[in-house]
N, C-alpha and C. Protein backbone atom coordinates (compact mmCIF):
# COMPACT_ATOMS: atom_id res chain seq x y z
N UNK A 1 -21.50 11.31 -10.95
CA UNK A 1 -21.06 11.45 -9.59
C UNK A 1 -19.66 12.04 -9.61
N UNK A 2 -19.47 12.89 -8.54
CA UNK A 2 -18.36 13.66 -8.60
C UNK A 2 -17.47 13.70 -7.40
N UNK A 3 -17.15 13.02 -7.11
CA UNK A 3 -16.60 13.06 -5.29
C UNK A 3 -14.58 12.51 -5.55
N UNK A 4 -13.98 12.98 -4.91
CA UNK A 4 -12.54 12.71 -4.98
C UNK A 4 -12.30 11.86 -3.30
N UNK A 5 -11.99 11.32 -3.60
CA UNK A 5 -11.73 10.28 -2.11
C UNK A 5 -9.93 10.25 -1.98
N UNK A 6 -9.11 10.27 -0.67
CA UNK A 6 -8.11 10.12 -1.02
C UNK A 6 -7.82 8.85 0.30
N UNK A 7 -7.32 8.08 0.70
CA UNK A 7 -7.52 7.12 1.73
C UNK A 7 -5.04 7.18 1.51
N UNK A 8 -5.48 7.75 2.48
CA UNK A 8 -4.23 8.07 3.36
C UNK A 8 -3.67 7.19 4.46
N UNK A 9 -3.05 6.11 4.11
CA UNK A 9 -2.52 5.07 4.79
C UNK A 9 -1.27 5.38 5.07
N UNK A 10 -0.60 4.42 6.43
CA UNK A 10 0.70 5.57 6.34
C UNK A 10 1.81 4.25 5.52
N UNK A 11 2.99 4.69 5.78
CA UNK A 11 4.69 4.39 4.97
C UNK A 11 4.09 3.12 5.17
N UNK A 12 4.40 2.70 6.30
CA UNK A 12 4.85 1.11 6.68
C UNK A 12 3.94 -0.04 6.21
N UNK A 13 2.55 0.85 6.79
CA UNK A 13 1.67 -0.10 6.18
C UNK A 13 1.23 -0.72 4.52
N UNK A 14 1.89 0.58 3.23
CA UNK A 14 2.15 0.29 2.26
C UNK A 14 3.10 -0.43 2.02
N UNK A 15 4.40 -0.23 2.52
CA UNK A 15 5.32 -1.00 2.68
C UNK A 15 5.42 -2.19 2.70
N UNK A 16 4.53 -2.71 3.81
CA UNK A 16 4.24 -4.48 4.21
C UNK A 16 3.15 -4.91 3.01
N UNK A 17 2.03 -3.74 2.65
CA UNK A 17 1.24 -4.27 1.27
C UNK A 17 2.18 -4.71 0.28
N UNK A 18 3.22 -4.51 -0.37
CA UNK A 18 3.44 -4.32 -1.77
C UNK A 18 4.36 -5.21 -1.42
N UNK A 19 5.47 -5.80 -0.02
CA UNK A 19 6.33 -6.70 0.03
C UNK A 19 5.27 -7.84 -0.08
N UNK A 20 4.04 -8.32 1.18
CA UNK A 20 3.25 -9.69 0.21
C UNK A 20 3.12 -9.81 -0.66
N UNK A 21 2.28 -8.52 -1.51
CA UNK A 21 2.28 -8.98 -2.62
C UNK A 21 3.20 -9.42 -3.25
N UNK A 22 3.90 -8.71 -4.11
CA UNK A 22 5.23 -8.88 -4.45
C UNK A 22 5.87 -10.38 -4.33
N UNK A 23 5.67 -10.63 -2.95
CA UNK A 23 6.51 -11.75 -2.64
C UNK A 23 5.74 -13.21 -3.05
N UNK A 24 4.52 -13.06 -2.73
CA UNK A 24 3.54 -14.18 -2.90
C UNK A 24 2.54 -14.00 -4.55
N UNK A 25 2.71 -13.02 -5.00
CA UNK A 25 1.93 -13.11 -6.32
C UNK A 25 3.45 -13.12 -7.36
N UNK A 26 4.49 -12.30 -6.95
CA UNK A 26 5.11 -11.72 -8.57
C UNK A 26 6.54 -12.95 -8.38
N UNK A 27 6.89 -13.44 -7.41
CA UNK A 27 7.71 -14.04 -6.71
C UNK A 27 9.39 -13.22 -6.43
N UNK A 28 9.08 -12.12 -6.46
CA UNK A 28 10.45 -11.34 -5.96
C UNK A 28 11.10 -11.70 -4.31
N UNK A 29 12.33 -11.16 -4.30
CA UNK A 29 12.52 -11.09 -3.14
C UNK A 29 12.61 -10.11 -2.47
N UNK A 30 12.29 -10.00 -1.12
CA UNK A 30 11.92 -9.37 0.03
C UNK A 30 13.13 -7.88 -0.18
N UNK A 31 14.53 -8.46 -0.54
CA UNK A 31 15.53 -7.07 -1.27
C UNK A 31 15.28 -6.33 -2.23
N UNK A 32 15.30 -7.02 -3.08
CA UNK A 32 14.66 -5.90 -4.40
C UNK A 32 13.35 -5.09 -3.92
N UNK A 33 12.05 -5.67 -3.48
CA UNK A 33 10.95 -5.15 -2.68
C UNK A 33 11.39 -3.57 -2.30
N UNK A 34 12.11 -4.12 -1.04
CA UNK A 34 12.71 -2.81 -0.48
C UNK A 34 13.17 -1.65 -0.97
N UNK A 35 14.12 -2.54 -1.69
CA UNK A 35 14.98 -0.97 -2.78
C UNK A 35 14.22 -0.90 -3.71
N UNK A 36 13.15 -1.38 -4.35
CA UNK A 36 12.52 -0.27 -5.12
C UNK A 36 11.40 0.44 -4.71
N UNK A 37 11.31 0.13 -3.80
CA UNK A 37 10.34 0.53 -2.58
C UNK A 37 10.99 2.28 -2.35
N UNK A 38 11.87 1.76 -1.48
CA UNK A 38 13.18 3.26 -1.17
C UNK A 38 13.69 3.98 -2.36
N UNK A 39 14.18 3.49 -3.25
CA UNK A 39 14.81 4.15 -4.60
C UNK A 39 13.19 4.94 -5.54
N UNK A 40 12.30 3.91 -5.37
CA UNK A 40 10.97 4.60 -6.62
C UNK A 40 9.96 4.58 -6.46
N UNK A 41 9.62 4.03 -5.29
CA UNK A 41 8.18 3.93 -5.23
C UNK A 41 8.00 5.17 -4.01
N UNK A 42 8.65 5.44 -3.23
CA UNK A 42 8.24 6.07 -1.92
C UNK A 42 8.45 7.57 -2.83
N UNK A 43 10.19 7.74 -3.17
CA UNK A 43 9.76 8.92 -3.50
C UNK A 43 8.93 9.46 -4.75
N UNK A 44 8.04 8.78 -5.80
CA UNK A 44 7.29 9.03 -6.44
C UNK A 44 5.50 9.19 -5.76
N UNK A 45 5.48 8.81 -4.72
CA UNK A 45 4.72 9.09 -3.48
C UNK A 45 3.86 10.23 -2.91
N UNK A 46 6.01 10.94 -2.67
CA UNK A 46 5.98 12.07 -1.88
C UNK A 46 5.74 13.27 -3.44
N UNK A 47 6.11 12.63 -4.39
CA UNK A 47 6.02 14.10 -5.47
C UNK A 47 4.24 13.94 -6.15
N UNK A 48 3.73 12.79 -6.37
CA UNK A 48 3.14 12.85 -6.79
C UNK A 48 1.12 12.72 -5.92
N UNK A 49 1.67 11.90 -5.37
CA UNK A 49 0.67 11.18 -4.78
C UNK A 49 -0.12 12.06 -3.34
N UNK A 50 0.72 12.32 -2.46
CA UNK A 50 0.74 13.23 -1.28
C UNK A 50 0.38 14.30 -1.57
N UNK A 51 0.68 15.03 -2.62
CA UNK A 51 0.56 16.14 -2.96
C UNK A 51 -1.12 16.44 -3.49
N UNK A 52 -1.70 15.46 -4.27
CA UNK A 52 -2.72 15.22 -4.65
C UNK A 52 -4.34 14.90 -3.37
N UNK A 53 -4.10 14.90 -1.85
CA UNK A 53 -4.64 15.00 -0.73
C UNK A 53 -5.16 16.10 -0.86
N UNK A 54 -4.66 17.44 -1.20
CA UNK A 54 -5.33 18.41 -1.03
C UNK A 54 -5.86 18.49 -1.78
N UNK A 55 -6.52 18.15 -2.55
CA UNK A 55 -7.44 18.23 -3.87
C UNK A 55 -8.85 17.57 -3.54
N UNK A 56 -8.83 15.79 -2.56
CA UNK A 56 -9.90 15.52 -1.95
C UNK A 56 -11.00 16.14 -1.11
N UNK A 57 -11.90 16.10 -1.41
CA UNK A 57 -13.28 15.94 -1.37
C UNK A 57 -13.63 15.48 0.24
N UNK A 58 -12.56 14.06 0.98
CA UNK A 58 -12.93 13.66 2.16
C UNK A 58 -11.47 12.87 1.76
N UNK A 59 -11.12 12.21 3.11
CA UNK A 59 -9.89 11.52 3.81
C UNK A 59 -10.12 10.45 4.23
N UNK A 60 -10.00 9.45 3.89
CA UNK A 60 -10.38 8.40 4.95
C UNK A 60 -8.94 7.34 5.11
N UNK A 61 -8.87 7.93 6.58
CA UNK A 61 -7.65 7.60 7.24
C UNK A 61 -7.48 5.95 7.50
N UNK A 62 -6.34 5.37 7.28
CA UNK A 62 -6.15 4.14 7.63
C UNK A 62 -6.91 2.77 6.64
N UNK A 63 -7.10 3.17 5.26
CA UNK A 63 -8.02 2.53 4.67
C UNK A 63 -9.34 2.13 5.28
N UNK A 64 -9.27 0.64 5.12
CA UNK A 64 -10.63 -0.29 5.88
C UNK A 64 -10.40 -0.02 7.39
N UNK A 65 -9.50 0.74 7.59
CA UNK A 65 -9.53 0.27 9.25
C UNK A 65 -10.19 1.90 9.87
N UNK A 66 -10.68 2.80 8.99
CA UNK A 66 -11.17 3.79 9.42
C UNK A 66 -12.85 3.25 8.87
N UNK A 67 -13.84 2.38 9.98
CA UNK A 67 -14.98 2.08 9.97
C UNK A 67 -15.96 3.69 9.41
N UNK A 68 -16.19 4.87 10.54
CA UNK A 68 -16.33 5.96 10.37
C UNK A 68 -16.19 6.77 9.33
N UNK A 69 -15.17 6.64 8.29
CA UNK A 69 -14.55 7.65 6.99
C UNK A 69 -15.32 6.50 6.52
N UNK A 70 -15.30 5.18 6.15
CA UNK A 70 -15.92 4.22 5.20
C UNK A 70 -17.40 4.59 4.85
N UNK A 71 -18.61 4.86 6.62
CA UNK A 71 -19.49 5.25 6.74
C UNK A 71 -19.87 6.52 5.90
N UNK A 72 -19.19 7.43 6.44
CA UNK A 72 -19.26 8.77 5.97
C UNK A 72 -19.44 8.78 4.25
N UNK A 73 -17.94 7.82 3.51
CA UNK A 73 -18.49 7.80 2.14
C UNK A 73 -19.39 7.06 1.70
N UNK A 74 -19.92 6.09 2.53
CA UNK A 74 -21.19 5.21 2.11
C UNK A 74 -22.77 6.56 2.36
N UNK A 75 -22.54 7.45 2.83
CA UNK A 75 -23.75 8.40 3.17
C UNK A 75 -23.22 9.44 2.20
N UNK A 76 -22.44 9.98 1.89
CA UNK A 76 -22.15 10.51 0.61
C UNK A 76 -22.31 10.17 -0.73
N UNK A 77 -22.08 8.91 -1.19
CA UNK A 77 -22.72 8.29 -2.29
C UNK A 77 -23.63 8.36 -2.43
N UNK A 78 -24.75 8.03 -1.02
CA UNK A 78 -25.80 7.24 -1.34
C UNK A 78 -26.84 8.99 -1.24
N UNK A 79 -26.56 10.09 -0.72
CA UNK A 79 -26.87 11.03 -1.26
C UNK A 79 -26.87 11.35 -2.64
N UNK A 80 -25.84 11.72 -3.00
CA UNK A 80 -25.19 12.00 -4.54
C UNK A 80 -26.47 10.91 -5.73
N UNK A 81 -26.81 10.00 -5.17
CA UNK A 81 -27.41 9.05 -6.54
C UNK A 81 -29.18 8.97 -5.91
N UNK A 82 -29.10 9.43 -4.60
CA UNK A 82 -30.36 10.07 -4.90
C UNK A 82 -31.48 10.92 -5.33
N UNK A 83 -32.17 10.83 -6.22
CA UNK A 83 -33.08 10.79 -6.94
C UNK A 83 -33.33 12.39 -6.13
N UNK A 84 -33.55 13.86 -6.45
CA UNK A 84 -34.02 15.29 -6.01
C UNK A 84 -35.15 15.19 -5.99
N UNK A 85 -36.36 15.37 -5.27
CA UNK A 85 -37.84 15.80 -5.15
C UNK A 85 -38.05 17.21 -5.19
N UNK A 86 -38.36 17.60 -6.44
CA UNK A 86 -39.11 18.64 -7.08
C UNK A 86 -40.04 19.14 -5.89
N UNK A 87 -39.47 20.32 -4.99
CA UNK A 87 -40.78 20.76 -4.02
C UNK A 87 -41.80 21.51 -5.30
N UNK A 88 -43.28 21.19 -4.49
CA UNK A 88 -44.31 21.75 -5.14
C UNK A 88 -44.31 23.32 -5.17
């Protein structure tokens, strides 16, 4: 199977991902979060990550919260691993 998916969430909402985590799994604080957030994570983002969108296959905007793009790659898969019928 060959499909490139890129799920394009925006700043903030990564932002608030990686401070829970962070805060409740690694036990950092909510400062450091930030600044390495701002200092290395965002702009390794914009050079690496963003740039790599145009290369996808399909978009699916807003992660889980784009129902529709989720659909779309659940009917794309489920093409792709179906089985071709040899017309007679």
């Amino acid at each position: 199977m060959d499909i490139r998916v890129f799920v394009d969430t925006d700043e903030e909402q990564r932002m608030e991902r990686r401070l829970q985590r962070d805060l409740n799994e690694r036990g950092r604080s909510a400062k450091s979060v930030m600044q390495q957030f701002e200092k290395t994570v965002l702009p390794m983002h914009n050079q690496f990550v963003e740039p790599s969108k145009k290369h996808a296959d399909m978009i699916i905007f807003g992660g889980f919260h784009d129902p529709s793009g989720i659909k779309e790659l659940g009917i794309r898969v489920k093409k792709m691993l179906a089985p071709e019928i040899p017309k007679p």
